[in-house]
Structures are given as structure tokens and as C-alpha cells.
N, C-alpha and C. Protein backbone atom coordinates (compact mmCIF):
# COMPACT_ATOMS: atom_id res chain seq x y z
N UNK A 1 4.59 -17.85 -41.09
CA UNK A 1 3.99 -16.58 -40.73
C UNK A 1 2.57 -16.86 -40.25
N UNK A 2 2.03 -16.16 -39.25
CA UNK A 2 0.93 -16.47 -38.45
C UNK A 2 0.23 -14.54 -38.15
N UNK A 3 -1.42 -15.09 -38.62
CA UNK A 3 -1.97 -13.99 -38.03
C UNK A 3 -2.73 -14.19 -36.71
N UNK A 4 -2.14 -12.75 -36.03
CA UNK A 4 -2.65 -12.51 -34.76
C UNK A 4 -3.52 -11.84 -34.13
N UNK A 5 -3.60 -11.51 -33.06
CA UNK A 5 -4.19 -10.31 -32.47
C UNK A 5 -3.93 -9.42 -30.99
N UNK A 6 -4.16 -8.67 -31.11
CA UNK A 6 -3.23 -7.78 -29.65
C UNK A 6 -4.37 -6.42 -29.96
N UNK A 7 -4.38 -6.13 -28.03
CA UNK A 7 -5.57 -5.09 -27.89
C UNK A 7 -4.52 -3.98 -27.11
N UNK A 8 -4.58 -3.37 -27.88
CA UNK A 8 -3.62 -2.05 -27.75
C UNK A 8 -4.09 -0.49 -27.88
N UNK A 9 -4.27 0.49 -26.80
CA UNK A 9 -5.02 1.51 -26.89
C UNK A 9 -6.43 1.36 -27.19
N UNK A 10 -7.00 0.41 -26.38
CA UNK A 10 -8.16 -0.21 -26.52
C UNK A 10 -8.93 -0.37 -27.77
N UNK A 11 -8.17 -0.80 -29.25
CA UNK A 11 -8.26 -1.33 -30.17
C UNK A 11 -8.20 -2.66 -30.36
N UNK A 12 -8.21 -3.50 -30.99
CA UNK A 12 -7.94 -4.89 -31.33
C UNK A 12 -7.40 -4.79 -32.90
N UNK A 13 -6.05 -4.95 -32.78
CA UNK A 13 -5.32 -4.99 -33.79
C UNK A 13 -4.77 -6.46 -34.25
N UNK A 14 -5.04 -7.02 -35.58
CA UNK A 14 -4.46 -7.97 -35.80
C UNK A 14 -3.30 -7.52 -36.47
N UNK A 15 -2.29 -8.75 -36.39
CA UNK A 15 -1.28 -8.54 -37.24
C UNK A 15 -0.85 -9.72 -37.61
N UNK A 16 0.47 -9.78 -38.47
CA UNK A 16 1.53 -10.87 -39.15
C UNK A 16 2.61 -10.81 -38.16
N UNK A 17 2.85 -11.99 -37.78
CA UNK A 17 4.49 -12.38 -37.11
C UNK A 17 5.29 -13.52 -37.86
N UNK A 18 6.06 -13.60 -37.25
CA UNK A 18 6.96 -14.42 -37.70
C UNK A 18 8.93 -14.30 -36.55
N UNK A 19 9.30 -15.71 -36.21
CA UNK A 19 10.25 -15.79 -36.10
C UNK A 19 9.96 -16.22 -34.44
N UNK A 20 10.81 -16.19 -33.73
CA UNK A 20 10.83 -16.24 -32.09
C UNK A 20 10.19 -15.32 -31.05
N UNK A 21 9.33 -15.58 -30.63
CA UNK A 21 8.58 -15.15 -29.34
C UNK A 21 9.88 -14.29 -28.53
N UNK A 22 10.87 -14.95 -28.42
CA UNK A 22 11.41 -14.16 -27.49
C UNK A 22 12.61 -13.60 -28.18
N UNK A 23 12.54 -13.60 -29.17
CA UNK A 23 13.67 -12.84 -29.96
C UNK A 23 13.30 -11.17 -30.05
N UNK A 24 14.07 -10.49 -30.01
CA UNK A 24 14.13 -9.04 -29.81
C UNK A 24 13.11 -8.51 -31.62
N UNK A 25 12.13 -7.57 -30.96
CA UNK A 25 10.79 -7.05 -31.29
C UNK A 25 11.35 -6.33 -32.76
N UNK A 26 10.89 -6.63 -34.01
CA UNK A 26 11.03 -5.94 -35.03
C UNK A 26 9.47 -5.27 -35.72
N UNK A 27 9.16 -4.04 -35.49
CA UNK A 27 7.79 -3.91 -35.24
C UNK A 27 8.00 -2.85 -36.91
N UNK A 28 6.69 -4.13 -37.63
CA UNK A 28 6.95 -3.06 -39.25
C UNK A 28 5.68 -2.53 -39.61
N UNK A 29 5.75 -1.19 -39.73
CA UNK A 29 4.47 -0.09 -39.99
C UNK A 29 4.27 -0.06 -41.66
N UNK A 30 2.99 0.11 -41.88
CA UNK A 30 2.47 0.51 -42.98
C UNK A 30 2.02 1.93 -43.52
N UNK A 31 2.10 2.27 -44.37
CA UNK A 31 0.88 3.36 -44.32
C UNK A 31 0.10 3.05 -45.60
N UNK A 32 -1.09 4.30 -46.00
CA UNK A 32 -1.78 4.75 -47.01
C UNK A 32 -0.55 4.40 -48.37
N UNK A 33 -1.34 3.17 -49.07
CA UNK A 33 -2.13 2.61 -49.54
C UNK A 33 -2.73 1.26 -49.07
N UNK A 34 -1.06 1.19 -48.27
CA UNK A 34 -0.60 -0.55 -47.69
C UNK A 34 -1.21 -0.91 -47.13
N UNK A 35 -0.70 -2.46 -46.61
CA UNK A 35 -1.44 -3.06 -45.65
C UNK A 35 -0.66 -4.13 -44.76
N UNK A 36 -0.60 -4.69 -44.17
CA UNK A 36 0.46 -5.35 -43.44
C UNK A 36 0.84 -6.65 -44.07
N UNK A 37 0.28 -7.05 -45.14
CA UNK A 37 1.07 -7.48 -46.19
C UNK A 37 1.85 -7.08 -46.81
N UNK A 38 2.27 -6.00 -47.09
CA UNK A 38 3.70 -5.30 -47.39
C UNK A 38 4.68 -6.13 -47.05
N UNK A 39 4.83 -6.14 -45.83
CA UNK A 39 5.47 -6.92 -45.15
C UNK A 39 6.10 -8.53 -45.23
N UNK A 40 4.89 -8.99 -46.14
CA UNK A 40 5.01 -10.75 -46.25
C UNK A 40 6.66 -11.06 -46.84
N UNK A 41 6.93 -10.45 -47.32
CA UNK A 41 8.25 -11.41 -48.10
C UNK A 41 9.49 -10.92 -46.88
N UNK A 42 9.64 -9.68 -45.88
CA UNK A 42 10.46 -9.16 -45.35
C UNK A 42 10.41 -10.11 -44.11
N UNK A 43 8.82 -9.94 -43.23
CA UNK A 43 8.72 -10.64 -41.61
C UNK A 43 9.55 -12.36 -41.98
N UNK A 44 9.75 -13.42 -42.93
CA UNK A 44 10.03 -14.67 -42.73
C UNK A 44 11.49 -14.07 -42.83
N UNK A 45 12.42 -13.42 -43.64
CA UNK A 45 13.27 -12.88 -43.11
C UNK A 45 13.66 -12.82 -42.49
N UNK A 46 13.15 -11.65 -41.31
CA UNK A 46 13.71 -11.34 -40.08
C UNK A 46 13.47 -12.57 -38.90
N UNK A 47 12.24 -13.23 -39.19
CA UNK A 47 12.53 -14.26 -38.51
C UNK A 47 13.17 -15.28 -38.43
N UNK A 48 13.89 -15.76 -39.62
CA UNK A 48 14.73 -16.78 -39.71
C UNK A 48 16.33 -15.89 -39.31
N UNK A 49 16.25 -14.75 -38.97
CA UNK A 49 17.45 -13.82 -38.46
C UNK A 49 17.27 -13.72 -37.11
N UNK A 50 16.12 -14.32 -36.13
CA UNK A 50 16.06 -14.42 -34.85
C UNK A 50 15.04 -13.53 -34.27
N UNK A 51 14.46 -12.63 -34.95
CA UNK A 51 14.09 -11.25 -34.77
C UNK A 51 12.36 -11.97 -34.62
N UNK A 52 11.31 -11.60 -33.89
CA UNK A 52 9.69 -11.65 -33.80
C UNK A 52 9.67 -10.46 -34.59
N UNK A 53 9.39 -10.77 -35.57
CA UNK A 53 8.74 -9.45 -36.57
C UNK A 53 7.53 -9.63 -36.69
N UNK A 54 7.19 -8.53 -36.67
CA UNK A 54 5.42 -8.29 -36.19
C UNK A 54 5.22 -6.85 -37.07
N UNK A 55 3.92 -7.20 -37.87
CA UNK A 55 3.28 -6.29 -39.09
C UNK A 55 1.86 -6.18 -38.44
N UNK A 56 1.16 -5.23 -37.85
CA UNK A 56 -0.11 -4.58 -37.36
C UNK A 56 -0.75 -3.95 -38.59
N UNK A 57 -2.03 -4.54 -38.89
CA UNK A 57 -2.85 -3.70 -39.76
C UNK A 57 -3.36 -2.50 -38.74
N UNK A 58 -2.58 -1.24 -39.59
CA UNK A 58 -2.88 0.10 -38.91
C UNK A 58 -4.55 0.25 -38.93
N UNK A 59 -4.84 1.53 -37.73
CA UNK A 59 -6.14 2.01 -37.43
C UNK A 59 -6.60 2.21 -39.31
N UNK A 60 -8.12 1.88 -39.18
CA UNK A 60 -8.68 1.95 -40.41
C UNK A 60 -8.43 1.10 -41.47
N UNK A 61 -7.80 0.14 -41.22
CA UNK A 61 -7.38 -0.64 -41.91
C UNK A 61 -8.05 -2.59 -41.49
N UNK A 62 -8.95 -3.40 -42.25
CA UNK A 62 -9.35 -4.51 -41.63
C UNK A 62 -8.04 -5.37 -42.21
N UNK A 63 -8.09 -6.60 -41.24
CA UNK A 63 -9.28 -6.36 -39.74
C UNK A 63 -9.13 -6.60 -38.41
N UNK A 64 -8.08 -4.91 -38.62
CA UNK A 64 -8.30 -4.55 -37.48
C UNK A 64 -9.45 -3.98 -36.84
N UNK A 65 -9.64 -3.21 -35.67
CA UNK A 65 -11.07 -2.94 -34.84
C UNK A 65 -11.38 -2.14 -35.51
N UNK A 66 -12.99 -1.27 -35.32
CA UNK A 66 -12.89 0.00 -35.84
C UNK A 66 -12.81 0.62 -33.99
N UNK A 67 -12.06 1.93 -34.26
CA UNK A 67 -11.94 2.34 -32.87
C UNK A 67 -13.31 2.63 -32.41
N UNK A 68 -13.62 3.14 -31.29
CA UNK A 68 -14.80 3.21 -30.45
C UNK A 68 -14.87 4.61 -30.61
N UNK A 69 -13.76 5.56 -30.95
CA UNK A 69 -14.25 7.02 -31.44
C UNK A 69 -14.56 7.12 -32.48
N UNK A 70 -14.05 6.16 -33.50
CA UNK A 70 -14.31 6.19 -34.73
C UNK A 70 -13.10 7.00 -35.41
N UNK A 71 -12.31 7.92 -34.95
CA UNK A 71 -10.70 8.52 -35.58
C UNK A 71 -10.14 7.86 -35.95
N UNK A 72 -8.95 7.95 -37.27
CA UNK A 72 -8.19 7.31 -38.05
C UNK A 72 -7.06 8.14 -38.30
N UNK A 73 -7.28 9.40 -37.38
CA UNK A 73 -6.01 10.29 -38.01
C UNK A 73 -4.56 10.28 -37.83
N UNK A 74 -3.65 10.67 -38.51
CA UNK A 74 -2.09 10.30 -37.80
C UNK A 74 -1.95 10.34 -36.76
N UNK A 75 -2.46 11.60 -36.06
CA UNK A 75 -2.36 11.88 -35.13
C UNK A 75 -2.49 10.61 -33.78
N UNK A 76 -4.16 10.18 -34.25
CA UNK A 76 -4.18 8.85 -33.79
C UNK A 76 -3.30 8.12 -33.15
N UNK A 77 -2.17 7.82 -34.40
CA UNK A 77 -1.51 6.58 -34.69
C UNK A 77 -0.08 6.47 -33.86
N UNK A 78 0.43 7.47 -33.52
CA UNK A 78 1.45 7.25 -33.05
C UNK A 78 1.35 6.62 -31.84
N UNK A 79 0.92 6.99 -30.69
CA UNK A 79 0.54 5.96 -29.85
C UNK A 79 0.58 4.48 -30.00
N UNK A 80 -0.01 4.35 -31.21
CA UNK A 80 -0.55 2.95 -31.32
C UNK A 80 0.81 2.51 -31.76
N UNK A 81 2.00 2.43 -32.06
CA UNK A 81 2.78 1.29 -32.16
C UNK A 81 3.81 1.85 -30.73
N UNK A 82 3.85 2.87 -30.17
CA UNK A 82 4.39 2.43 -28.37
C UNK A 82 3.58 1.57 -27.96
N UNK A 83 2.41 1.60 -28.06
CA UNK A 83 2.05 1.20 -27.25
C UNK A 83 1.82 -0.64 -27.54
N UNK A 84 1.75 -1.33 -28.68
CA UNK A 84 2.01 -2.35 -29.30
C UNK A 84 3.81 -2.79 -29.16
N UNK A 85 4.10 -2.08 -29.13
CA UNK A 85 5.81 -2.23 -29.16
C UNK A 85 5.72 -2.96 -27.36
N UNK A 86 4.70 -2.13 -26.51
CA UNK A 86 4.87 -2.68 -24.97
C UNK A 86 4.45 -3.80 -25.01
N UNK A 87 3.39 -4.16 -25.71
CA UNK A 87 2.43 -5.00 -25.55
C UNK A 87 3.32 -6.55 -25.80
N UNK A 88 3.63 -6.20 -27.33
CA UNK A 88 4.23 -7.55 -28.29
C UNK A 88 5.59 -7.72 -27.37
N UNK A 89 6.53 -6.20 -27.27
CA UNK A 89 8.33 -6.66 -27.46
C UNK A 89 8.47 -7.53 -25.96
N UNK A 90 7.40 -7.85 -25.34
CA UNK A 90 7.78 -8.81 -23.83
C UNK A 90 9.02 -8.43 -22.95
């Protein structure tokens, strides 16, 4: 498992992957309390199943960016994994 980074909705989001670059995109969300360690025991999983599983520390969450508006609200957020889903699923 490897941490990354990807600039998505002009954020800079790091995250956790794991598994094949070109293996079909398994994109795993967190919320309030979590953190994209949630994730640690599931992403080696899916990657040894073929799958690039990819865990993004959500907006407000380090260390990822802080946004440039400074918002953290759900509302926010949905965007942000289409638009990471374009970015990462290649």
C-alpha cells in the first residue's frame, strides 16, 4: 500500500492505493469520524483481487489540501469523488 496524491477540483488530495494501475478503479470513501485508514486492511484486498483501490482523505481531513474557499460541507463533497474517480479510474 502506497500514499499518494491527485489534484482534483482544484484540491490536492492524498490518498492510499493499492493493487494494479490498470486494474478497474475501486474508489473507497470515508466519512465523519474516519479517515482513509479505514480502509487499510480492505485496499491490500482488493488489490491482490486485481482491483487499484484507492482511499482519498476527504475535504477537511489531513493531509489533504485545505480548499482555497475554505468549505468542508457535504455538499462540497460530492463532486470530489466524480471527479477523482476521472482523475485515478484512467
Amino acid at each position: 500500500m502506497q500514499e499518494r496524491m491527485v489534484k482534483a477540483n482544484a484540491v490536492e488530495f492524498s490518498y492510499l492505493e493499492a493493487g494494479p494501475d490498470n486494474g478497474p478503479l475501486a474508489l473507497c470513501l470515508h466519512g465523519f469520524p474516519d479517515s482513509a485508514h479505514t480502509w487499510r486492511y480492505l485496499l491490500p484486498a482488493l488489490g491482490d483481487a486485481g482491483f487499484h483501490a484507492v482511499a482519498p482523505w476527504m475535504r477537511g481531513y489531513a493531509p489533504t489540501q485545505i480548499p482555497a474557499d475554505g468549505r468542508y460541507q457535504t455538499g462540497r463533497s460530492p463532486p470530489t469523488p466524480v471527479r477523482c474517480h476521472d482523475v485515478l479510474g484512467r
